[in-house]
C-alpha atoms as a PDB file:
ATOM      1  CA  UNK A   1      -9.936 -49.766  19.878  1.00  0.00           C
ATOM      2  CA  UNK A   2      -9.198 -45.964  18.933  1.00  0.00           C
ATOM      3  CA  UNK A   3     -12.162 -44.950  21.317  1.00  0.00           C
ATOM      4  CA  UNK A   4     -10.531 -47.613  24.512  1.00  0.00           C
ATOM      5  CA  UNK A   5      -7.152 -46.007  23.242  1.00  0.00           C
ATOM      6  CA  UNK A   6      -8.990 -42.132  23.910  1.00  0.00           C
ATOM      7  CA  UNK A   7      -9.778 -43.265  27.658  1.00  0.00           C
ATOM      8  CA  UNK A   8      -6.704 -45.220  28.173  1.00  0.00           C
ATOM      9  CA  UNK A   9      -4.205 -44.055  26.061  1.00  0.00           C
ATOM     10  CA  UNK A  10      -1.832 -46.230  28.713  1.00  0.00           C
ATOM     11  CA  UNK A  11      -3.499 -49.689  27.440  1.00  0.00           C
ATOM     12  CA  UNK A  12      -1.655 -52.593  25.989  1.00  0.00           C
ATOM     13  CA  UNK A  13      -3.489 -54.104  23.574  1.00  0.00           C
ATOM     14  CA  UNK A  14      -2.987 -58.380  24.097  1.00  0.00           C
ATOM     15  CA  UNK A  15      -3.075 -61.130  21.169  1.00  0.00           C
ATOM     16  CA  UNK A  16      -3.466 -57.932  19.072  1.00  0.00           C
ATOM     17  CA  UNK A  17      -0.796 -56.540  16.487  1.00  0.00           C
ATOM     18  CA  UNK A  18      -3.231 -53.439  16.319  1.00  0.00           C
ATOM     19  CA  UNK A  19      -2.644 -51.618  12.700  1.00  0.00           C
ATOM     20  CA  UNK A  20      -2.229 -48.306  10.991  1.00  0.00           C
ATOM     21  CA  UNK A  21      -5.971 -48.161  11.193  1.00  0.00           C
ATOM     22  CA  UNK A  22      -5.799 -47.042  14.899  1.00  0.00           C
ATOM     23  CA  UNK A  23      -4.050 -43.941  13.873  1.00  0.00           C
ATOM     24  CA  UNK A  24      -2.885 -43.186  17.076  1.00  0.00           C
ATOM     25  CA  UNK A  25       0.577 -44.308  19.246  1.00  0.00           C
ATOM     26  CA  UNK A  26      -0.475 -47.739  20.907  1.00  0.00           C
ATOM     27  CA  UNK A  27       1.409 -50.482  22.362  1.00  0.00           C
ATOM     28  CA  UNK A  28       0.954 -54.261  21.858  1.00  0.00           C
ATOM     29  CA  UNK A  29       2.682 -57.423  22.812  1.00  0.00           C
ATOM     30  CA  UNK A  30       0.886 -60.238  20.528  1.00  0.00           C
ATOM     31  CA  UNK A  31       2.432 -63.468  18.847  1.00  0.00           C
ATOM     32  CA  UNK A  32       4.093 -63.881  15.569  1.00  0.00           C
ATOM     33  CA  UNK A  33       1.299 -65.733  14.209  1.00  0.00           C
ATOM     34  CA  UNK A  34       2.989 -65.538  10.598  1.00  0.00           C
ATOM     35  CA  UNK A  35       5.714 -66.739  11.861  1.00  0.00           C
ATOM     36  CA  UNK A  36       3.536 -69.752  13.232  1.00  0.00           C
ATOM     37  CA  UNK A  37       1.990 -70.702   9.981  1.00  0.00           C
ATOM     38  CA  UNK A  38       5.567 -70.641   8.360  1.00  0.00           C
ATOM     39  CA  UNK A  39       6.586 -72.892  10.546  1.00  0.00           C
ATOM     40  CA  UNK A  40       3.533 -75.093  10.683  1.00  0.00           C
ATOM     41  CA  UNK A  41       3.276 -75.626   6.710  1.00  0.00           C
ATOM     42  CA  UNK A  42       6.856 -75.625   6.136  1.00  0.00           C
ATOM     43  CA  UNK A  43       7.236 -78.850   8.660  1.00  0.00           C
ATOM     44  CA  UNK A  44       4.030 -80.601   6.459  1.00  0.00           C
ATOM     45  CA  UNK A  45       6.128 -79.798   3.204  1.00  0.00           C
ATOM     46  CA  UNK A  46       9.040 -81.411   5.062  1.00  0.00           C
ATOM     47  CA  UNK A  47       6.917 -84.899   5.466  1.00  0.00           C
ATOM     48  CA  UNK A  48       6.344 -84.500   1.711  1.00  0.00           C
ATOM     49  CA  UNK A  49       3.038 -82.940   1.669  1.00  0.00           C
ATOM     50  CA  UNK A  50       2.700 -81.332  -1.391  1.00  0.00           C
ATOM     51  CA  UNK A  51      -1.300 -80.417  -1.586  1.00  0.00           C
ATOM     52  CA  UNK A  52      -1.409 -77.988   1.824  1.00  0.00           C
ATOM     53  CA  UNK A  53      -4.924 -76.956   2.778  1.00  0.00           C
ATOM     54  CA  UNK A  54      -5.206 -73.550   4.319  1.00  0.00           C
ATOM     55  CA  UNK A  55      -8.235 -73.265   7.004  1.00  0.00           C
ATOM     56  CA  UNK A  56      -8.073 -69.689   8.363  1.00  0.00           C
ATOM     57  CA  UNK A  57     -10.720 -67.476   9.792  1.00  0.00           C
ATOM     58  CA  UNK A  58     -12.508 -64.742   8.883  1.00  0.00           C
ATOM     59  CA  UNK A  59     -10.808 -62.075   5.962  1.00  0.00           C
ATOM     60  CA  UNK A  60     -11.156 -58.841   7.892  1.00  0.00           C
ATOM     61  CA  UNK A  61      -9.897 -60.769  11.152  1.00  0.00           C
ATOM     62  CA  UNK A  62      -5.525 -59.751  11.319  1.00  0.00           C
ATOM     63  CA  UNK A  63      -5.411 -64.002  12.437  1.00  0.00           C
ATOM     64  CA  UNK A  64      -6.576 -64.545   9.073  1.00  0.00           C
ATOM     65  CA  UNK A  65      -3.931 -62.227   7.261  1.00  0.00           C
ATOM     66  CA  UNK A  66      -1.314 -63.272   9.160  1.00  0.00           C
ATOM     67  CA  UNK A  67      -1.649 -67.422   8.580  1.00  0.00           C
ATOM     68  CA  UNK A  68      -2.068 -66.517   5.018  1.00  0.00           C
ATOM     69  CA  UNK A  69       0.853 -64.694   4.806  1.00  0.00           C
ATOM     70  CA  UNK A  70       3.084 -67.269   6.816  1.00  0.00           C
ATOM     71  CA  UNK A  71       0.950 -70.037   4.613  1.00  0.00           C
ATOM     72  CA  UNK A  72       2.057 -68.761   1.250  1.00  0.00           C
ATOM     73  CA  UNK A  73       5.888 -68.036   2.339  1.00  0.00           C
ATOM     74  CA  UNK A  74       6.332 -71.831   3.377  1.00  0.00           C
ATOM     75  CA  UNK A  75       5.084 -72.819   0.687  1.00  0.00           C
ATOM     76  CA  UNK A  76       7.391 -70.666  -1.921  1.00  0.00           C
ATOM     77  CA  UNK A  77       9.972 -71.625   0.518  1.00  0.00           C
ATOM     78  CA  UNK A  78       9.265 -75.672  -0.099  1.00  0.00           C
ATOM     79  CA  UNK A  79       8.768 -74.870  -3.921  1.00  0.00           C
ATOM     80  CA  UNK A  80       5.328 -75.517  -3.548  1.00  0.00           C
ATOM     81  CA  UNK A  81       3.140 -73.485  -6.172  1.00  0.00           C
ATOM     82  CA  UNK A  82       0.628 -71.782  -4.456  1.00  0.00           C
ATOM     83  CA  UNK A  83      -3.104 -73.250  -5.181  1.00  0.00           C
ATOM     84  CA  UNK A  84      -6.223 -70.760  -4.289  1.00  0.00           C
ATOM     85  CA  UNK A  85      -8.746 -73.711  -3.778  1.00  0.00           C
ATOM     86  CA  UNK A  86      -7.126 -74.670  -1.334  1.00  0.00           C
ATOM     87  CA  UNK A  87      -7.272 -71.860   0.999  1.00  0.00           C
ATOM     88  CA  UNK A  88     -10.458 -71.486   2.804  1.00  0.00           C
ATOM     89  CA  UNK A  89     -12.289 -68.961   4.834  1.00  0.00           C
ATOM     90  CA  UNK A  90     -13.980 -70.306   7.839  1.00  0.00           C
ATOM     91  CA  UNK A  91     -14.991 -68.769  11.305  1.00  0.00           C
ATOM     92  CA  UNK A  92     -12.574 -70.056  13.951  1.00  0.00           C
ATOM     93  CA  UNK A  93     -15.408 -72.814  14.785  1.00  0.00           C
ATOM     94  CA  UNK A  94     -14.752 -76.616  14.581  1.00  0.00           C
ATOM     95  CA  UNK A  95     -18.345 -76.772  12.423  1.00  0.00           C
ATOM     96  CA  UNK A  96     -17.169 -74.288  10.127  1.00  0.00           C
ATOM     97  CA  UNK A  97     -13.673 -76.511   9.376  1.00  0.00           C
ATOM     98  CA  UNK A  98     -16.024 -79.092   8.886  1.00  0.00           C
ATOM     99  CA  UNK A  99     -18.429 -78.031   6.312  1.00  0.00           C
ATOM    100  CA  UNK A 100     -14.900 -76.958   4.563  1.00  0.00           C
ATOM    101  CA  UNK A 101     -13.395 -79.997   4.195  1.00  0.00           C
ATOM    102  CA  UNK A 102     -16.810 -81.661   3.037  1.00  0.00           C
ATOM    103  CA  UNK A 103     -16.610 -79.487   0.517  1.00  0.00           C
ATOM    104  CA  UNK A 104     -13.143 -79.992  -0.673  1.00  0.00           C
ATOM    105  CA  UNK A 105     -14.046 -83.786  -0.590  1.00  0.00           C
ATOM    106  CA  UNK A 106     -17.538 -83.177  -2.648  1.00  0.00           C
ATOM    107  CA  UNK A 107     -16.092 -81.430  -5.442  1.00  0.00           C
ATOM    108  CA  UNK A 108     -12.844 -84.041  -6.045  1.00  0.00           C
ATOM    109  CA  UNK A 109     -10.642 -81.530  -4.700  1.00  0.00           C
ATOM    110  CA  UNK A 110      -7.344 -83.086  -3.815  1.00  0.00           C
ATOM    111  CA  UNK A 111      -5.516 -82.528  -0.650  1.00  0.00           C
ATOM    112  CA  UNK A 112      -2.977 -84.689   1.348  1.00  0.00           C
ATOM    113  CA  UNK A 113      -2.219 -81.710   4.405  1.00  0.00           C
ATOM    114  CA  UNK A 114      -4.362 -79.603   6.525  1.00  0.00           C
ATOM    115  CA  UNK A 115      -3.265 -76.652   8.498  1.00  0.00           C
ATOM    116  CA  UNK A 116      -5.579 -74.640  10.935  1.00  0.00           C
ATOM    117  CA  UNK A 117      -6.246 -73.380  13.863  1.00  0.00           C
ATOM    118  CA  UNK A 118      -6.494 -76.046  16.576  1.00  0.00           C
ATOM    119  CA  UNK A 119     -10.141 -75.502  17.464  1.00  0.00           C
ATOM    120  CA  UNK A 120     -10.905 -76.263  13.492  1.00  0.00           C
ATOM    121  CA  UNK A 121      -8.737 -78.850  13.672  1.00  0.00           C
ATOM    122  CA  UNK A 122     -11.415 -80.932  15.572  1.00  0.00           C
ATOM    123  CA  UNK A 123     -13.733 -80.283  13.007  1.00  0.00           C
ATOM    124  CA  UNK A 124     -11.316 -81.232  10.306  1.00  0.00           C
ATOM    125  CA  UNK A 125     -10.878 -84.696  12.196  1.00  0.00           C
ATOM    126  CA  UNK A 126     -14.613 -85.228  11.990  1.00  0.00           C
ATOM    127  CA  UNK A 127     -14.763 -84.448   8.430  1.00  0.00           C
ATOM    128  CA  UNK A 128     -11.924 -87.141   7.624  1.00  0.00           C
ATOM    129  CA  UNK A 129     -13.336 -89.548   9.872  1.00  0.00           C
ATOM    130  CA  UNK A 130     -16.502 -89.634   8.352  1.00  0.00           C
ATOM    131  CA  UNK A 131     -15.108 -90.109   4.701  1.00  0.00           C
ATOM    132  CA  UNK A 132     -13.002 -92.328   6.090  1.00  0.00           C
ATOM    133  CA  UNK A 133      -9.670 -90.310   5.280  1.00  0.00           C
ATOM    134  CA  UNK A 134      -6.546 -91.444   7.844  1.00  0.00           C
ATOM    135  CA  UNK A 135      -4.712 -89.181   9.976  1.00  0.00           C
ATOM    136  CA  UNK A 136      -1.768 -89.008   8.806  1.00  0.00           C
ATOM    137  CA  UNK A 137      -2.039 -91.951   6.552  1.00  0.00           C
ATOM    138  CA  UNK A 138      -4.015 -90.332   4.010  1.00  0.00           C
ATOM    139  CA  UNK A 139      -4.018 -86.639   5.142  1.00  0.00           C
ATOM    140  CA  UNK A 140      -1.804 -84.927   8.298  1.00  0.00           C
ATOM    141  CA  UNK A 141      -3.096 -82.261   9.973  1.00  0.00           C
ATOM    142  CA  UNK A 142      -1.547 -79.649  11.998  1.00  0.00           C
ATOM    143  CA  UNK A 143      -2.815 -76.934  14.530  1.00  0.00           C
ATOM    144  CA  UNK A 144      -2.120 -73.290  15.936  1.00  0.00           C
ATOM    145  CA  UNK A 145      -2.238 -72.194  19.526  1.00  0.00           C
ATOM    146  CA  UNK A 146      -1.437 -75.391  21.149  1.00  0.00           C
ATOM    147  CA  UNK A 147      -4.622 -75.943  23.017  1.00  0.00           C
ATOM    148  CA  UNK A 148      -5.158 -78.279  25.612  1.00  0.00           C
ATOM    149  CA  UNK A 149      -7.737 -80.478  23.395  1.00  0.00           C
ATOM    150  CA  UNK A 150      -4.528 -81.185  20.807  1.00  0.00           C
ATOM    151  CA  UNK A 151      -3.320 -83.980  23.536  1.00  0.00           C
ATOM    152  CA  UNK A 152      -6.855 -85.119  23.546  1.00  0.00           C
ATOM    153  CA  UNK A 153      -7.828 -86.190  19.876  1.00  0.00           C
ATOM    154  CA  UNK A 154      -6.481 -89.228  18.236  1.00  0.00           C
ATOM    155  CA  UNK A 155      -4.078 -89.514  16.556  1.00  0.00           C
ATOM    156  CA  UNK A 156      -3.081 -86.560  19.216  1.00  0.00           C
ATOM    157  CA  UNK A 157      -2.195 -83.132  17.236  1.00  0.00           C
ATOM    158  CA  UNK A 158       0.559 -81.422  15.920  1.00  0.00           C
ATOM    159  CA  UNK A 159       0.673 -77.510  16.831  1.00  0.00           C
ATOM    160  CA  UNK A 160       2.064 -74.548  17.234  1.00  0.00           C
ATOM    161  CA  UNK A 161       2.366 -73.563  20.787  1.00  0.00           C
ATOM    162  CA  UNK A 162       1.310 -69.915  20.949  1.00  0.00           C
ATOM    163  CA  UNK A 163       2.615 -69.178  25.733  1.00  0.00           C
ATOM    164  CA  UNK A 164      -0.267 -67.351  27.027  1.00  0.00           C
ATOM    165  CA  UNK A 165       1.377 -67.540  30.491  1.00  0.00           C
ATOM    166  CA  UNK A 166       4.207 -65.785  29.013  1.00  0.00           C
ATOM    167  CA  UNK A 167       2.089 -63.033  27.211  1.00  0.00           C
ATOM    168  CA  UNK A 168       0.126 -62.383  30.483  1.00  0.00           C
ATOM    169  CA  UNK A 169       3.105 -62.378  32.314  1.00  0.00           C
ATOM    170  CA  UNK A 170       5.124 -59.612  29.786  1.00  0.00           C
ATOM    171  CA  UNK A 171       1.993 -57.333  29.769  1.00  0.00           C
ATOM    172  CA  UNK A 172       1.807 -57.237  33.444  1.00  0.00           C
ATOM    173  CA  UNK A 173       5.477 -56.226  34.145  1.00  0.00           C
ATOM    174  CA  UNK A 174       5.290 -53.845  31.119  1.00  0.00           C
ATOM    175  CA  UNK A 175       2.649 -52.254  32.557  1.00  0.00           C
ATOM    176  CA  UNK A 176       3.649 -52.219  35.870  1.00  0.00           C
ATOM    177  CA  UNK A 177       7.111 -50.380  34.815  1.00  0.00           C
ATOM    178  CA  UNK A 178       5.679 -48.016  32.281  1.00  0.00           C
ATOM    179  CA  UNK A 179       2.324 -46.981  34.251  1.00  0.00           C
ATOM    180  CA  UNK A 180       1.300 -43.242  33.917  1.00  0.00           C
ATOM    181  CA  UNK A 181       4.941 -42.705  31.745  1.00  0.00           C
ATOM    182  CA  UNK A 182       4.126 -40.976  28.526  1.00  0.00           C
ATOM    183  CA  UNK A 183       6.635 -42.958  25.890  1.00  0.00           C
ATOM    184  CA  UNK A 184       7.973 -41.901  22.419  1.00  0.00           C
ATOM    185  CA  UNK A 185       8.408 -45.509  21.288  1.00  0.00           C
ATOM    186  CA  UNK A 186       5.472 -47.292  22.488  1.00  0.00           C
ATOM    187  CA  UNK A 187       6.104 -51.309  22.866  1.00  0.00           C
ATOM    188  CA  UNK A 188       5.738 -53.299  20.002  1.00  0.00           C
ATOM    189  CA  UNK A 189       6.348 -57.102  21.086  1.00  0.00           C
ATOM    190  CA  UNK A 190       5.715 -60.337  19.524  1.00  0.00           C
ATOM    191  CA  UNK A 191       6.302 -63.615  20.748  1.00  0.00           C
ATOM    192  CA  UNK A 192       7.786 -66.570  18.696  1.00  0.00           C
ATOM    193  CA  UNK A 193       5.804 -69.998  19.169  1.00  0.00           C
ATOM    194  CA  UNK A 194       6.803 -72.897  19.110  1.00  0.00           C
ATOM    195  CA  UNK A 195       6.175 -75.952  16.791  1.00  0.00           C
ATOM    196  CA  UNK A 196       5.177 -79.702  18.669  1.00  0.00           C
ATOM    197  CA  UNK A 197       5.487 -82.757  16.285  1.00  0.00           C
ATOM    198  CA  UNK A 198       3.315 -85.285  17.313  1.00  0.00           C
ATOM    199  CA  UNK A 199       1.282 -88.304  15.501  1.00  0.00           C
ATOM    200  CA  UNK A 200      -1.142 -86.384  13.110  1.00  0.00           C
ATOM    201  CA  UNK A 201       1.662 -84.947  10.664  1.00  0.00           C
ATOM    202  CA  UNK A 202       4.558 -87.702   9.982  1.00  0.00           C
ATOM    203  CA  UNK A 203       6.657 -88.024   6.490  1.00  0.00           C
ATOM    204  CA  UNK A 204       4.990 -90.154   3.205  1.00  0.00           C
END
């Protein structure tokens, strides 16, 4: 980013909150992806899910930071006590969400909620399926980004819608009315998603 940022110090970085690390005046329009996971966990607490699994992506990756972040504030929010085993590290893939949740269920881990990213999700439904765990009977699950594949699976998915078409669109006309202008407040925009209720989280 900092050498893209030397070239192009007009860029707008997209689905990217950049960071103090850049050390250098940068603009970004990205979504409020703690603001997601709040809102995500906090509706599972709301069914009465009281054992919230955590699936987020790799530590270094800002995705992961910020569902943690949003993840922990629900829960103090719900008066939920906040359980390390039951945040996990995976890598964005449905395999990895997988091998997670086998895990949890190996070692007698208890867990009645699972919140993730929606492409994990699927592997979190396989996982279930194959221990023959319900959805939402025994566990809900709910996803982030609102992918097309959360109508698909059954029972279809709860998520968080995170408006592409909206981000594309804001970056263009940005970019479009600030081209070759030199800025002392560079844009710093994020988006607030929205949360869809459907049959894989429902109330105890």
């Amino acid at each position: 980013l900092k050498s893209l940022l030397d070239i192009a110090p007009d860029a707008i970085l997209l689905d990217n909150p950049g960071g103090p690390f850049i050390g250098k005046p940068f603009n970004s329009i990205s979504f409020d992806n703690a603001e997601a996971s709040f809102e995500a966990v906090k509706h599972l607490a709301g069914c009465g899910r009281k054992k919230i699994v955590l699936i987020k992506g790799v530590k270094e990756h800002y995705f992961s930071a910020e569902m943690e972040e949003g993840y922990r504030n629900a829960l103090a929010a719900s008066g939920i006590a906040f359980d390390p085993q039951l945040v996990l590290e995976g890598d964005f893939s449905s395999e990895s969400a997988y091998e997670k949740i086998n895990s949890l269920i190996k070692n007698n881990i208890g867990f009645d909620a699972v919140f993730t990213n929606d492409e994990m999700a699927c592997g979190v439904y396989r996982a279930l399926a194959q221990n023959n765990i319900s959805i939402p009977g025994d566990v809900a699950v709910c996803g982030c980004d609102g992918l097309p594949i959360s109508e698909q699976l059954t029972p279809r998915l709860s998520t968080v819608k995170l408006d592409y078409s909206q981000l594309g669109q804001l970056a263009v006309e940005w970019f479009l009315n600030n081209i070759g202008k030199r800025t002392s407040c560079p844009c710093r925009m994020k988006l607030f998603p929205k949360l869809i209720v459907r049959e894989s989280s429902s109330k105890n």
